[in-house]
PDB file of N, CA and C in Angstrom:
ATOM      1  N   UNK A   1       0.856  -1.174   0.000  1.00  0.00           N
ATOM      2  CA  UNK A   1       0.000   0.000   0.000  1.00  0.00           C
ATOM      3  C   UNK A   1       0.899   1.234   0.000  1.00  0.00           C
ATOM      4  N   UNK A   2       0.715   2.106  -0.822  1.00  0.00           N
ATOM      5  CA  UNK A   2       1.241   3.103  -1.119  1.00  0.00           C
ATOM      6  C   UNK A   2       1.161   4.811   0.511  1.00  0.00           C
ATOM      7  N   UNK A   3       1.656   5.520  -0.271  1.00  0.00           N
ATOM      8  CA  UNK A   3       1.606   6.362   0.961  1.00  0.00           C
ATOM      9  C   UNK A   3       0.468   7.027   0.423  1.00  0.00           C
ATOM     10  N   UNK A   4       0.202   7.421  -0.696  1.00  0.00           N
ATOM     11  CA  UNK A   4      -1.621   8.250  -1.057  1.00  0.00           C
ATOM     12  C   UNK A   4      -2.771   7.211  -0.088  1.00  0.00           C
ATOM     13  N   UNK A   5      -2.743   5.816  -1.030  1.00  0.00           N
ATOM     14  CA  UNK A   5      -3.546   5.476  -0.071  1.00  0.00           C
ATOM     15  C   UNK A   5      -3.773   5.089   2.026  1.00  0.00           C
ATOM     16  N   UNK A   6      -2.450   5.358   1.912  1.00  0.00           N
ATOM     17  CA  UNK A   6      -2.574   5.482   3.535  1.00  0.00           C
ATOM     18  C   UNK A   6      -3.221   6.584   3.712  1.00  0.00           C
ATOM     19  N   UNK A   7      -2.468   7.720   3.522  1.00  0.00           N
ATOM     20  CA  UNK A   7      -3.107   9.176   3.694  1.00  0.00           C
ATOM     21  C   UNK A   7      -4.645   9.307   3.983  1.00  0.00           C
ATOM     22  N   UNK A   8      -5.038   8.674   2.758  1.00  0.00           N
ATOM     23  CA  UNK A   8      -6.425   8.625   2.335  1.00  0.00           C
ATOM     24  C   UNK A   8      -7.286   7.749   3.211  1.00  0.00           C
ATOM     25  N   UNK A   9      -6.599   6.968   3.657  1.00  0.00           N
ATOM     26  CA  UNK A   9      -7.328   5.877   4.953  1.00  0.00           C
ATOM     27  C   UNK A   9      -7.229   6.713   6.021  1.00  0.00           C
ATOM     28  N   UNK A  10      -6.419   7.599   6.150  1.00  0.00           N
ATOM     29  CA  UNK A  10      -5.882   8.090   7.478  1.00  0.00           C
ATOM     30  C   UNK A  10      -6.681   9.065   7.566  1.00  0.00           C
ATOM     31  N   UNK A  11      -6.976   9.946   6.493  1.00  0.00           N
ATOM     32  CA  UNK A  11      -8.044  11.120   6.308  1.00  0.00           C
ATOM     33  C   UNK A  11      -9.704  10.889   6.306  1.00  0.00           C
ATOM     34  N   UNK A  12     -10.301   9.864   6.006  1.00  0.00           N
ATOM     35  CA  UNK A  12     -11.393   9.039   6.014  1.00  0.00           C
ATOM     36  C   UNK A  12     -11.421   8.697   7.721  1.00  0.00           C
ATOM     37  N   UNK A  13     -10.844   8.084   8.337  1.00  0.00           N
ATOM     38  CA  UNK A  13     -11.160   7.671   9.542  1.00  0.00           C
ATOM     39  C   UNK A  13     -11.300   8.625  10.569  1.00  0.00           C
ATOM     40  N   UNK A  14     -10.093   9.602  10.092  1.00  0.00           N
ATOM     41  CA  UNK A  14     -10.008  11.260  10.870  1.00  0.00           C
ATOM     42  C   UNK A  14     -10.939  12.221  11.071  1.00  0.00           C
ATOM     43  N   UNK A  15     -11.793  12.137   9.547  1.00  0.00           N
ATOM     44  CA  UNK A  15     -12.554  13.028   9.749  1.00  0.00           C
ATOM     45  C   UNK A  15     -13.674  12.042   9.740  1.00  0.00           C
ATOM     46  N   UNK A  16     -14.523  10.499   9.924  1.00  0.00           N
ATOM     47  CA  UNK A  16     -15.255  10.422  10.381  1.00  0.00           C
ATOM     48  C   UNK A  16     -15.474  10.571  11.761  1.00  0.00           C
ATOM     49  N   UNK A  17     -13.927  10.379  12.221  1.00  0.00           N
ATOM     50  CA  UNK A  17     -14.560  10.786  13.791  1.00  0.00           C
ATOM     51  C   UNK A  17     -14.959  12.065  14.222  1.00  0.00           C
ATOM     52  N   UNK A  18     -14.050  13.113  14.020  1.00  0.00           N
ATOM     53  CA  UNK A  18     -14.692  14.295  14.083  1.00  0.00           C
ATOM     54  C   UNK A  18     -16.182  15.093  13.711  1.00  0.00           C
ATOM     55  N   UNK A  19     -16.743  13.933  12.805  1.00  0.00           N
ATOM     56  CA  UNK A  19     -18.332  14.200  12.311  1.00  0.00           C
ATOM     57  C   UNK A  19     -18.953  13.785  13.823  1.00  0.00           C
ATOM     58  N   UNK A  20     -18.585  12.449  13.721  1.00  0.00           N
ATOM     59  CA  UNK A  20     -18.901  11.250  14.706  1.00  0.00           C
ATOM     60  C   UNK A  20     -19.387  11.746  16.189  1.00  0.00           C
ATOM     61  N   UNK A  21     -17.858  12.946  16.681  1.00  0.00           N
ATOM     62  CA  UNK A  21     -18.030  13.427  17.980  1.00  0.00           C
ATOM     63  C   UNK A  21     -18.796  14.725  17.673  1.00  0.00           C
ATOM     64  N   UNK A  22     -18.719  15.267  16.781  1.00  0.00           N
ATOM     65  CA  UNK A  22     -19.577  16.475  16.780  1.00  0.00           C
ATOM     66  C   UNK A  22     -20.958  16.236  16.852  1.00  0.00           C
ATOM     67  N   UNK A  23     -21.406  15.291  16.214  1.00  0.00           N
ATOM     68  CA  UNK A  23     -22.879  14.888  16.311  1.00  0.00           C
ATOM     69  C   UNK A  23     -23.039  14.481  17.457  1.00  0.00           C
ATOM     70  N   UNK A  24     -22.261  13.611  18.572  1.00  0.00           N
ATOM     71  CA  UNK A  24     -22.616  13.291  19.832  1.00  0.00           C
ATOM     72  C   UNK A  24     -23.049  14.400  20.430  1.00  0.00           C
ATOM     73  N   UNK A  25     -21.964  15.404  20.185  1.00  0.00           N
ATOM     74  CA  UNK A  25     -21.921  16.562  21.118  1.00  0.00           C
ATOM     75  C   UNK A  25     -22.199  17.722  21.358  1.00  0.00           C
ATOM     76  N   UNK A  26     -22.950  17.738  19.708  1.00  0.00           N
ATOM     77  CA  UNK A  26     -23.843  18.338  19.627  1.00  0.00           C
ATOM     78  C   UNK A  26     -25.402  18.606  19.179  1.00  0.00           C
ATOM     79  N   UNK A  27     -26.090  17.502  19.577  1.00  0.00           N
ATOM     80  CA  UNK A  27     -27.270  16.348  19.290  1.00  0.00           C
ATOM     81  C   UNK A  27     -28.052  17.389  20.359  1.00  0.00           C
ATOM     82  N   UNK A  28     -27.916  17.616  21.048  1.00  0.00           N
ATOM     83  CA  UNK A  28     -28.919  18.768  22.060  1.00  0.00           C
ATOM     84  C   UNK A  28     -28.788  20.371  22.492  1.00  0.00           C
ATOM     85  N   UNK A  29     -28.121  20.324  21.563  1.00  0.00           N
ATOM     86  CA  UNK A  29     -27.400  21.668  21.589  1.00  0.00           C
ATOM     87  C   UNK A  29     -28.787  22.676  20.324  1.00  0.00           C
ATOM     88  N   UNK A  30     -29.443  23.752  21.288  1.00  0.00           N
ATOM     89  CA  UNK A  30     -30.619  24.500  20.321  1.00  0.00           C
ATOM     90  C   UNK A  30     -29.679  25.905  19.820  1.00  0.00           C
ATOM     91  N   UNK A  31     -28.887  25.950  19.052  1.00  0.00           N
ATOM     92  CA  UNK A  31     -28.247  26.997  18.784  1.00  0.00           C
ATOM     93  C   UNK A  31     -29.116  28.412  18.866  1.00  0.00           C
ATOM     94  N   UNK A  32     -30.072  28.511  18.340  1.00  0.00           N
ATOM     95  CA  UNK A  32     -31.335  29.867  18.551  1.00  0.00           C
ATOM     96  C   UNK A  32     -30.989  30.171  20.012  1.00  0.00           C
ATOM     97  N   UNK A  33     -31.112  29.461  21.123  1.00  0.00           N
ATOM     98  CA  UNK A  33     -31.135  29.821  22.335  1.00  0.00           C
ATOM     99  C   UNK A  33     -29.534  30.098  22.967  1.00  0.00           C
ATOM    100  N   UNK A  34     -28.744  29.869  22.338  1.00  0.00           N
ATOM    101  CA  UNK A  34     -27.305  29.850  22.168  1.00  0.00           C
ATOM    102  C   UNK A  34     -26.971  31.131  21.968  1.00  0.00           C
ATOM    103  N   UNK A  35     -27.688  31.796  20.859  1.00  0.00           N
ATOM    104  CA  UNK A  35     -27.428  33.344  20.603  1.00  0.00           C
ATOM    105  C   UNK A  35     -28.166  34.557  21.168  1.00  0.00           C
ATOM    106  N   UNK A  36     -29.396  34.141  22.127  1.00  0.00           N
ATOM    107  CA  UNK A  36     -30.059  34.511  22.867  1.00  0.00           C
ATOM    108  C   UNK A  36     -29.344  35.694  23.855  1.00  0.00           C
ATOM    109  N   UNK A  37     -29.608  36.665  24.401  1.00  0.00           N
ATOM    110  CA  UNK A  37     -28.968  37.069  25.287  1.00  0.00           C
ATOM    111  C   UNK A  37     -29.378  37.090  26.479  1.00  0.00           C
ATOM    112  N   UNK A  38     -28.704  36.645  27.524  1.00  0.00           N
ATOM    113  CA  UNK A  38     -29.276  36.097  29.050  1.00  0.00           C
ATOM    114  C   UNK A  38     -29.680  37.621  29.505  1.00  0.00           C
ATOM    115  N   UNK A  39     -31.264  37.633  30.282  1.00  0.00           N
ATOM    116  CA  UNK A  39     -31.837  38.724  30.474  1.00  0.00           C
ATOM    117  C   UNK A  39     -32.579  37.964  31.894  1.00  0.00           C
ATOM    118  N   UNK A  40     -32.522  39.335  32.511  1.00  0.00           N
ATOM    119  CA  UNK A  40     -33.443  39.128  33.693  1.00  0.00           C
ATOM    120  C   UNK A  40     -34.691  39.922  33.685  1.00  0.00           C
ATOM    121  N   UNK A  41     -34.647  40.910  33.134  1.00  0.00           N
ATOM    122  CA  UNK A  41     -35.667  41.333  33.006  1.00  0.00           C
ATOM    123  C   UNK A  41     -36.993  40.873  31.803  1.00  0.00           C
ATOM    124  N   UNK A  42     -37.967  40.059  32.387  1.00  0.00           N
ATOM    125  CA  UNK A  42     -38.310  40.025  30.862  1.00  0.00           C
ATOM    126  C   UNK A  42     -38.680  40.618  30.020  1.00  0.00           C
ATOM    127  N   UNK A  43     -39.505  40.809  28.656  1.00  0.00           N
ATOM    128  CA  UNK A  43     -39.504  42.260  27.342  1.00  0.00           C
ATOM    129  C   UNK A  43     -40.901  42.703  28.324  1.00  0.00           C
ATOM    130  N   UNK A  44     -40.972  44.327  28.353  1.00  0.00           N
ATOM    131  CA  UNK A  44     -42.628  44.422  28.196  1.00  0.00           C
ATOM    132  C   UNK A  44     -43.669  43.544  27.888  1.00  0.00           C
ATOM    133  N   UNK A  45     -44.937  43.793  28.777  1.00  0.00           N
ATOM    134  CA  UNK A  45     -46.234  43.326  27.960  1.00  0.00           C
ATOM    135  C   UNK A  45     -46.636  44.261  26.656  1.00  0.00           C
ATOM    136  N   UNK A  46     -46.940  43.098  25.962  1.00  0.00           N
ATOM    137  CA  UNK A  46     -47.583  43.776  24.732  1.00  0.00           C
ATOM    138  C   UNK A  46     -46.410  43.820  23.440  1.00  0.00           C
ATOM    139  N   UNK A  47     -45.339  43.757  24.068  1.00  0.00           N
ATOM    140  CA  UNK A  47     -44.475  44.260  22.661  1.00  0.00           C
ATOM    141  C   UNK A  47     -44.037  42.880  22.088  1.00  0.00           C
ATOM    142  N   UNK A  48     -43.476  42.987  21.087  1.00  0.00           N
ATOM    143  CA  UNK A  48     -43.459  42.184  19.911  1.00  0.00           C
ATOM    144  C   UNK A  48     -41.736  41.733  20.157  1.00  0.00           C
ATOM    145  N   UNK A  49     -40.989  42.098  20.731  1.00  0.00           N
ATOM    146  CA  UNK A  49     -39.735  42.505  20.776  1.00  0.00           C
ATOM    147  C   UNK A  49     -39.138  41.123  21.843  1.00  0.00           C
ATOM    148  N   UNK A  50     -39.275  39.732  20.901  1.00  0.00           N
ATOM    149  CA  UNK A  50     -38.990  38.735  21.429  1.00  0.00           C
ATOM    150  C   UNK A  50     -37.426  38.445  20.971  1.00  0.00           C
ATOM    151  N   UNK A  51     -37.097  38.630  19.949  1.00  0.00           N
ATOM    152  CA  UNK A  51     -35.863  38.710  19.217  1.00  0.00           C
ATOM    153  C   UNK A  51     -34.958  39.137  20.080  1.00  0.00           C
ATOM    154  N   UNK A  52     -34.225  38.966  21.223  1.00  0.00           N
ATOM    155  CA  UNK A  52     -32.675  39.140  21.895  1.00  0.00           C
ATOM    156  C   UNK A  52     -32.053  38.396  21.660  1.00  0.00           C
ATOM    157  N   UNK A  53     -31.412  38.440  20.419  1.00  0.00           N
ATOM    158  CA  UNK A  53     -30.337  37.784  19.265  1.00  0.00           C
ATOM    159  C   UNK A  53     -28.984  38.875  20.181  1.00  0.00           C
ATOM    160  N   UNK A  54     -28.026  38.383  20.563  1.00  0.00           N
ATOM    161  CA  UNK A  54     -27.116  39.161  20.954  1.00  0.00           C
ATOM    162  C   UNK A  54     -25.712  39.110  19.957  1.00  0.00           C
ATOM    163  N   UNK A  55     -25.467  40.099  19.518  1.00  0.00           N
ATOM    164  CA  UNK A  55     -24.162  40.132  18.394  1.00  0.00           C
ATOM    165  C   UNK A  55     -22.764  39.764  19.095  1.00  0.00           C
ATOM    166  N   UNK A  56     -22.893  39.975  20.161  1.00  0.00           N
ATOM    167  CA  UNK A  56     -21.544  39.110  20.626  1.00  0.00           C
ATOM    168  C   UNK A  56     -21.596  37.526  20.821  1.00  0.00           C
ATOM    169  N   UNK A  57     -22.790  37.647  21.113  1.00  0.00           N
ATOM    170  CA  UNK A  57     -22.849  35.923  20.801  1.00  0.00           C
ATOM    171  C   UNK A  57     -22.844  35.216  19.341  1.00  0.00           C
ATOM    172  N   UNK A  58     -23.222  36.137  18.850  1.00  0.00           N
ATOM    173  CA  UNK A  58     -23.118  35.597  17.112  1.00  0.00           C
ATOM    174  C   UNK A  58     -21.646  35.821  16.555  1.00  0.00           C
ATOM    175  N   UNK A  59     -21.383  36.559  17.251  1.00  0.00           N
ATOM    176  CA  UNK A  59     -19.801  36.906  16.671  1.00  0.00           C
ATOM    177  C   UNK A  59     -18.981  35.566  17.082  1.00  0.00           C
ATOM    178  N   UNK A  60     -19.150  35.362  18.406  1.00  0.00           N
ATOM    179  CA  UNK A  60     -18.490  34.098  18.946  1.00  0.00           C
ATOM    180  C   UNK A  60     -19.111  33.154  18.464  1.00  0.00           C
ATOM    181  N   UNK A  61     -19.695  32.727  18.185  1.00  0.00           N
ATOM    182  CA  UNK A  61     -20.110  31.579  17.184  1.00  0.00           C
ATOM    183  C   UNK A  61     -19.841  31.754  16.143  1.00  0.00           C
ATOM    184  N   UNK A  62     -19.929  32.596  15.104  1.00  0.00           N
ATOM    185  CA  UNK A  62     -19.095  32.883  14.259  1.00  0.00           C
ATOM    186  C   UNK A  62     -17.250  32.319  13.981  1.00  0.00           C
ATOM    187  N   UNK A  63     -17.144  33.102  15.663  1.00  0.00           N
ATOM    188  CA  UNK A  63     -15.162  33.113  15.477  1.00  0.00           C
ATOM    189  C   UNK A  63     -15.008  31.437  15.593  1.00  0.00           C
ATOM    190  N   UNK A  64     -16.125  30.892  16.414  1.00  0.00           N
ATOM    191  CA  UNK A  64     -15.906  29.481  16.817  1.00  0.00           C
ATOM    192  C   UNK A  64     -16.029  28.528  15.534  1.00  0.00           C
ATOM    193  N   UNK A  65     -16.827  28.913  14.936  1.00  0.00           N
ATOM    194  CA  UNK A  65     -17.067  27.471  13.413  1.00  0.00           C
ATOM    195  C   UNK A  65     -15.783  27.886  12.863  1.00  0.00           C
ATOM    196  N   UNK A  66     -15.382  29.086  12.626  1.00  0.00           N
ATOM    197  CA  UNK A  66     -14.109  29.138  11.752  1.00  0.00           C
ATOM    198  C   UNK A  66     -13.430  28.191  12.011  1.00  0.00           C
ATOM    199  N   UNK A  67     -12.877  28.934  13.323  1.00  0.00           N
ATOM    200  CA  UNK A  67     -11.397  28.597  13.823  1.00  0.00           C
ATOM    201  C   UNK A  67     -11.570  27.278  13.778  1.00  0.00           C
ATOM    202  N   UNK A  68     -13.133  26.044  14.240  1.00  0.00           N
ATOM    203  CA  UNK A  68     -12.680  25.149  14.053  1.00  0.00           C
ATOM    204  C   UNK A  68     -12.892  24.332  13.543  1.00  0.00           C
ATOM    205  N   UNK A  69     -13.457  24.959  12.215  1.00  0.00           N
ATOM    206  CA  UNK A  69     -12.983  24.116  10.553  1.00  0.00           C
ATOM    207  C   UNK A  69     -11.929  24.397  10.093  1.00  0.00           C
ATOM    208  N   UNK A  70     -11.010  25.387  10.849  1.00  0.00           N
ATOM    209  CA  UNK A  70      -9.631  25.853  10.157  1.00  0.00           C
ATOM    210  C   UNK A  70      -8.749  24.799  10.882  1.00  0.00           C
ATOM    211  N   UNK A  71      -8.950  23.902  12.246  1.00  0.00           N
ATOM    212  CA  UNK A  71      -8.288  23.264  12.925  1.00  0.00           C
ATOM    213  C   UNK A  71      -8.240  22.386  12.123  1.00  0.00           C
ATOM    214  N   UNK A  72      -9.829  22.194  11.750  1.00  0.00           N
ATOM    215  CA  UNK A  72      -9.899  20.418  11.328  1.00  0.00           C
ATOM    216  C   UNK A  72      -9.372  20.614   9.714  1.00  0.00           C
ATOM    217  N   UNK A  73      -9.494  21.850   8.960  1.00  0.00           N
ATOM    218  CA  UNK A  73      -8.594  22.026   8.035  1.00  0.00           C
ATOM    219  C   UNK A  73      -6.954  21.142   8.388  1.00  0.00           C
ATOM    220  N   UNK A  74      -6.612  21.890   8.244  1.00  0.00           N
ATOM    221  CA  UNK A  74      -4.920  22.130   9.088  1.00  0.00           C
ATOM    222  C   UNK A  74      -5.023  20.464  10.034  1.00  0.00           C
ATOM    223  N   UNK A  75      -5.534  19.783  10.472  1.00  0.00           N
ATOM    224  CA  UNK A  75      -5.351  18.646  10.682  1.00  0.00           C
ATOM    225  C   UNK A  75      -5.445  17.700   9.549  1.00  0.00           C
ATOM    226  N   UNK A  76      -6.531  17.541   8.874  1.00  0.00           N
ATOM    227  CA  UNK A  76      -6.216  17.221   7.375  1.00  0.00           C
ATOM    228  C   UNK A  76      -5.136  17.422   6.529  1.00  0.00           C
ATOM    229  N   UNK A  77      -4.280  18.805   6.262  1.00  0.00           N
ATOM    230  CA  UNK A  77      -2.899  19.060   6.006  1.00  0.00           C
ATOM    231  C   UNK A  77      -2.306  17.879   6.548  1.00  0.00           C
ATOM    232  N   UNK A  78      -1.953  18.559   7.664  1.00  0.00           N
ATOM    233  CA  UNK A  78      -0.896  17.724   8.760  1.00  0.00           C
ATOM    234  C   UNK A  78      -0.969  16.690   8.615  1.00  0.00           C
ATOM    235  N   UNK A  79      -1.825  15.537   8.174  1.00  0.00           N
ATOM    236  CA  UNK A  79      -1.875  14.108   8.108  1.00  0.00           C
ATOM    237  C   UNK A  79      -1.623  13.936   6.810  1.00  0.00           C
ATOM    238  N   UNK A  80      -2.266  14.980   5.852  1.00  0.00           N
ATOM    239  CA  UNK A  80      -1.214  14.534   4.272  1.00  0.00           C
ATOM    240  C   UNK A  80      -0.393  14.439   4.430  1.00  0.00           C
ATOM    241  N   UNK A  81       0.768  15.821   4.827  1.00  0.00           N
ATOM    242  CA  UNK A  81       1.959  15.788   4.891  1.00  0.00           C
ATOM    243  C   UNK A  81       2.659  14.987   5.548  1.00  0.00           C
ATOM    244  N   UNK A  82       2.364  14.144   6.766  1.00  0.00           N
ATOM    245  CA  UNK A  82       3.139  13.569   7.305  1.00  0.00           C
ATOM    246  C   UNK A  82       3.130  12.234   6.445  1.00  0.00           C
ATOM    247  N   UNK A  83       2.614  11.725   5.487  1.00  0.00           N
ATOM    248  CA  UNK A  83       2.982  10.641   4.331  1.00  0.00           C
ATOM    249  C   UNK A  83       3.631  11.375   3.476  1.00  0.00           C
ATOM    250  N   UNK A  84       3.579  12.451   2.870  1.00  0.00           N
ATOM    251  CA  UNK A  84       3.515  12.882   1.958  1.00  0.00           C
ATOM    252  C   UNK A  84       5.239  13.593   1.628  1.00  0.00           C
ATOM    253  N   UNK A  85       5.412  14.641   2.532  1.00  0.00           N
ATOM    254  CA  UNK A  85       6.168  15.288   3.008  1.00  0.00           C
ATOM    255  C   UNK A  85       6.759  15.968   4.477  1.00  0.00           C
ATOM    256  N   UNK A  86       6.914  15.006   5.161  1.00  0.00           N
ATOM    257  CA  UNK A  86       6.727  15.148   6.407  1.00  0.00           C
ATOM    258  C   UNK A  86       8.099  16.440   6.816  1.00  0.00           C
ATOM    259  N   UNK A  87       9.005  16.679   5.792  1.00  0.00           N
ATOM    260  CA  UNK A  87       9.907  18.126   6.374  1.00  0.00           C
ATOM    261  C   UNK A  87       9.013  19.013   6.545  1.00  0.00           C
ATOM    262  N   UNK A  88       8.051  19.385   5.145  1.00  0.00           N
ATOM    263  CA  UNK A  88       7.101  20.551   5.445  1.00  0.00           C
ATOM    264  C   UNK A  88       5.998  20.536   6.699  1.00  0.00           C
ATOM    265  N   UNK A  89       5.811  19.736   7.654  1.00  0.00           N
ATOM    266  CA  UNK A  89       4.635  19.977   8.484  1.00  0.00           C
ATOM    267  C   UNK A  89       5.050  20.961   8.937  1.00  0.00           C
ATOM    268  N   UNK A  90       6.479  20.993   9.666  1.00  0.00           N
ATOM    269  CA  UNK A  90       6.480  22.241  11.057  1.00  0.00           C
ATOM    270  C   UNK A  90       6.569  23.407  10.007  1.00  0.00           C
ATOM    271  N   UNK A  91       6.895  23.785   8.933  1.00  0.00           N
ATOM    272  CA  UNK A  91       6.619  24.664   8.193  1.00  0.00           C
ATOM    273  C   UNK A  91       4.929  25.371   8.059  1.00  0.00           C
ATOM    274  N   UNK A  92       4.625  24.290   7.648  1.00  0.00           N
ATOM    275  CA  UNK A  92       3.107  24.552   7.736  1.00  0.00           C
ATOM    276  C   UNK A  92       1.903  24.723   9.566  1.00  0.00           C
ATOM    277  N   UNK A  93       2.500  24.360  10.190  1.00  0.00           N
ATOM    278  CA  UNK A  93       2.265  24.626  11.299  1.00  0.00           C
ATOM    279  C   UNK A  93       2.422  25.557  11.781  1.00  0.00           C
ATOM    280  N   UNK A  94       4.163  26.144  11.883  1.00  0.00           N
ATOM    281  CA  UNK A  94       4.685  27.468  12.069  1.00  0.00           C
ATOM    282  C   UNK A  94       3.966  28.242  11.427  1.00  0.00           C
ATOM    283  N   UNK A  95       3.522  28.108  10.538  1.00  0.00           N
ATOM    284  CA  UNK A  95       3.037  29.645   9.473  1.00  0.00           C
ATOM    285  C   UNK A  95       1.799  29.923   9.964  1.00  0.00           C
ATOM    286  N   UNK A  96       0.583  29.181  10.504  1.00  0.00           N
ATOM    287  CA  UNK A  96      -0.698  28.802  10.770  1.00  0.00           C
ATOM    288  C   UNK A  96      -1.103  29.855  12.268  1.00  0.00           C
ATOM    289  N   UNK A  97       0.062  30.355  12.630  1.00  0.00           N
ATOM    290  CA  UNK A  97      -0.531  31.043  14.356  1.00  0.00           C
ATOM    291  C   UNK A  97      -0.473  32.209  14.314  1.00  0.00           C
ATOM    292  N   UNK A  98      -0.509  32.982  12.632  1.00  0.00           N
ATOM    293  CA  UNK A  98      -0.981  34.364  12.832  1.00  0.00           C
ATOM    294  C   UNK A  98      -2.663  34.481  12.492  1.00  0.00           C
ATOM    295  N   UNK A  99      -3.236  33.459  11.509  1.00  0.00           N
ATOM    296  CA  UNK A  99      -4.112  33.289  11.220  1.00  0.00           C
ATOM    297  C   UNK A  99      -5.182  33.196  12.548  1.00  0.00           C
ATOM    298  N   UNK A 100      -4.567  32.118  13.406  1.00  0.00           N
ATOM    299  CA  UNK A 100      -5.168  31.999  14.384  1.00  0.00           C
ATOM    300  C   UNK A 100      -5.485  32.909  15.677  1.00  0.00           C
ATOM    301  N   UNK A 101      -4.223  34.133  15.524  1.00  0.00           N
ATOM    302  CA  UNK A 101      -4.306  34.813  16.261  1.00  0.00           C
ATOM    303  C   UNK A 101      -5.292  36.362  16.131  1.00  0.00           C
ATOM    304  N   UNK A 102      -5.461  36.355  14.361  1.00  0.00           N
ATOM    305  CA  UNK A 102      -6.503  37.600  14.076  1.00  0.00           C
ATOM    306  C   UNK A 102      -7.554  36.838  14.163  1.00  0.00           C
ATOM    307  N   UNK A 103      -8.280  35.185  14.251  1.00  0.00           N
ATOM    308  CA  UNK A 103      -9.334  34.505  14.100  1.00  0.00           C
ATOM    309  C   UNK A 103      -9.683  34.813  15.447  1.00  0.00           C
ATOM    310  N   UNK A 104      -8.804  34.910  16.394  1.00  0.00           N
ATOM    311  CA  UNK A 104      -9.121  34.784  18.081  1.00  0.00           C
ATOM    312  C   UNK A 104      -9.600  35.946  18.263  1.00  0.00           C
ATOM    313  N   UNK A 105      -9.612  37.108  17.355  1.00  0.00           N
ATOM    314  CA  UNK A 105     -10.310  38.672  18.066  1.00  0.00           C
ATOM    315  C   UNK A 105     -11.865  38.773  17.529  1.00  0.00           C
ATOM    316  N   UNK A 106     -12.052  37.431  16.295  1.00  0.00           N
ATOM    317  CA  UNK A 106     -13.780  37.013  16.340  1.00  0.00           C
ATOM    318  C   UNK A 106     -14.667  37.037  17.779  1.00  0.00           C
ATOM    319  N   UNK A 107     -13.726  36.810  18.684  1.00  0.00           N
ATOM    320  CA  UNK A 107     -14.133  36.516  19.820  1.00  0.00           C
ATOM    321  C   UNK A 107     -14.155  37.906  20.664  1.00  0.00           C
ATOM    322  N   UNK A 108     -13.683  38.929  20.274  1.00  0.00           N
ATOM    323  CA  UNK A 108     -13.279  39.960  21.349  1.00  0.00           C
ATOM    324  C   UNK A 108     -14.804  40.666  21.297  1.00  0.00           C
ATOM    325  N   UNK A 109     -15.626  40.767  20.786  1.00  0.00           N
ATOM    326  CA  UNK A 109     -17.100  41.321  21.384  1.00  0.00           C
ATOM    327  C   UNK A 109     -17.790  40.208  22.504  1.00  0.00           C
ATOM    328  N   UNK A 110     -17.799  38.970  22.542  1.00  0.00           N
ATOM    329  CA  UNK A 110     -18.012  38.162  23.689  1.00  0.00           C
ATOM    330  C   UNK A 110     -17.548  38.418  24.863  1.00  0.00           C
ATOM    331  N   UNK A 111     -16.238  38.282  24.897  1.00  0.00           N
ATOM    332  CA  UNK A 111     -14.927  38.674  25.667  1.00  0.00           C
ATOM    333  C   UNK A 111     -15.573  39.928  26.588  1.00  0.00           C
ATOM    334  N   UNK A 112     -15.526  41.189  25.956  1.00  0.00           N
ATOM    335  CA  UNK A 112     -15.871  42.462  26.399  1.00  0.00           C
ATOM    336  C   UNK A 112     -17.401  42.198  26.921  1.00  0.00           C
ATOM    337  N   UNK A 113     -18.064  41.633  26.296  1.00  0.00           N
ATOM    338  CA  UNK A 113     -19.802  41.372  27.081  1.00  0.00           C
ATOM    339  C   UNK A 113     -19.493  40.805  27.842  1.00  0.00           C
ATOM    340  N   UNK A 114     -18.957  39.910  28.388  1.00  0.00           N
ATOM    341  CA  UNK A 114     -18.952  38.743  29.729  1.00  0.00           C
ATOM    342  C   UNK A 114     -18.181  39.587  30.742  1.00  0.00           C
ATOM    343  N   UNK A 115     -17.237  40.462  30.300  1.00  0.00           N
ATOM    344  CA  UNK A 115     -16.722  41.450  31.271  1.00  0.00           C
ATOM    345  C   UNK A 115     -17.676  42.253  31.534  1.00  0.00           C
ATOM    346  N   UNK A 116     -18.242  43.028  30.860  1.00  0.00           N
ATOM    347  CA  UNK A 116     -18.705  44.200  30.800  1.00  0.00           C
ATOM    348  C   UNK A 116     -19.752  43.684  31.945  1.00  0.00           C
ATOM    349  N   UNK A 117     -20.130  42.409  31.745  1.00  0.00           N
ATOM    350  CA  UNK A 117     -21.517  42.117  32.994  1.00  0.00           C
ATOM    351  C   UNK A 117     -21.159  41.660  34.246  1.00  0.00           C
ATOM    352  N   UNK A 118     -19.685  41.599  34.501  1.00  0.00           N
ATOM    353  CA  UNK A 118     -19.153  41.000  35.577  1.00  0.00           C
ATOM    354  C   UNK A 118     -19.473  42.490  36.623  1.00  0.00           C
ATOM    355  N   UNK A 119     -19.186  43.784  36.169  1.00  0.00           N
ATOM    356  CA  UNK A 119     -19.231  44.800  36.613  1.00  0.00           C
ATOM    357  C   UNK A 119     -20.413  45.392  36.886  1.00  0.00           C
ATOM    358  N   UNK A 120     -21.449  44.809  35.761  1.00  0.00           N
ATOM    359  CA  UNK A 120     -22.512  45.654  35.884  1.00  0.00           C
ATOM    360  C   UNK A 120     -23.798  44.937  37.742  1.00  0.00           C
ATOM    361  N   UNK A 121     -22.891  43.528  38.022  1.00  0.00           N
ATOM    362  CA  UNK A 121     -23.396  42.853  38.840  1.00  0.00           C
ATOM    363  C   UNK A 121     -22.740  43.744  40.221  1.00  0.00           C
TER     364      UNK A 121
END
């Protein structure tokens, strides 16, 4: 057996598991209520104004699918290359943590809301 088809066995099993655990783990997970914004007060009577969609929460969900289809990207790489061309991984690895580091400020409106309410308590 060649090194493509290893790869290719190796990439098939890799990413069924990652389907595999995502569906476990996220089988009860209501995303709508996910982006919700936690309120104590509830809306007025009468108004229509059920929608508290919060943009920092969408942002972080947002920064979150990226970053980690960019993981499971970049793990896919990494397992070519290591049949393939295994000098280039740390190349390709090394290069990968600026990406990750402007992907991580997807997150900085969450960040600032979860602070911002630590204070307002």
């Amino acid at each position: 057996m060649g090194n493509t088809a290893l790869a290719i066995i190796l990439l098939v099993i890799f990413d069924f598991a990652v389907i595999f655990l995502l569906k476990i783990s996220l089988k009860d997970v209501k995303i709508i209520n996910a982006l919700k914004e936690k309120t104590v007060v509830p809306p007025p009577t009468g108004s229509n104004s059920d929608d508290n969609t919060s943009f920092s929460r969408l942002a972080g969900l947002l920064g979150a699918i990226v970053l980690a289809v960019f993981f499971w990207m970049l793990g896919n790489v990494v397992i070519w290359q290591l049949l393939a061309s295994p000098t280039e991984v740390a190349t390709t690895v090394d290069s990968t943590y600026k990406y990750f580091l402007v992907g991580a400020a997807l997150f900085a409106p969450y960040a600032v809301n979860q602070i911002a309410s630590i204070f307002k308590q």
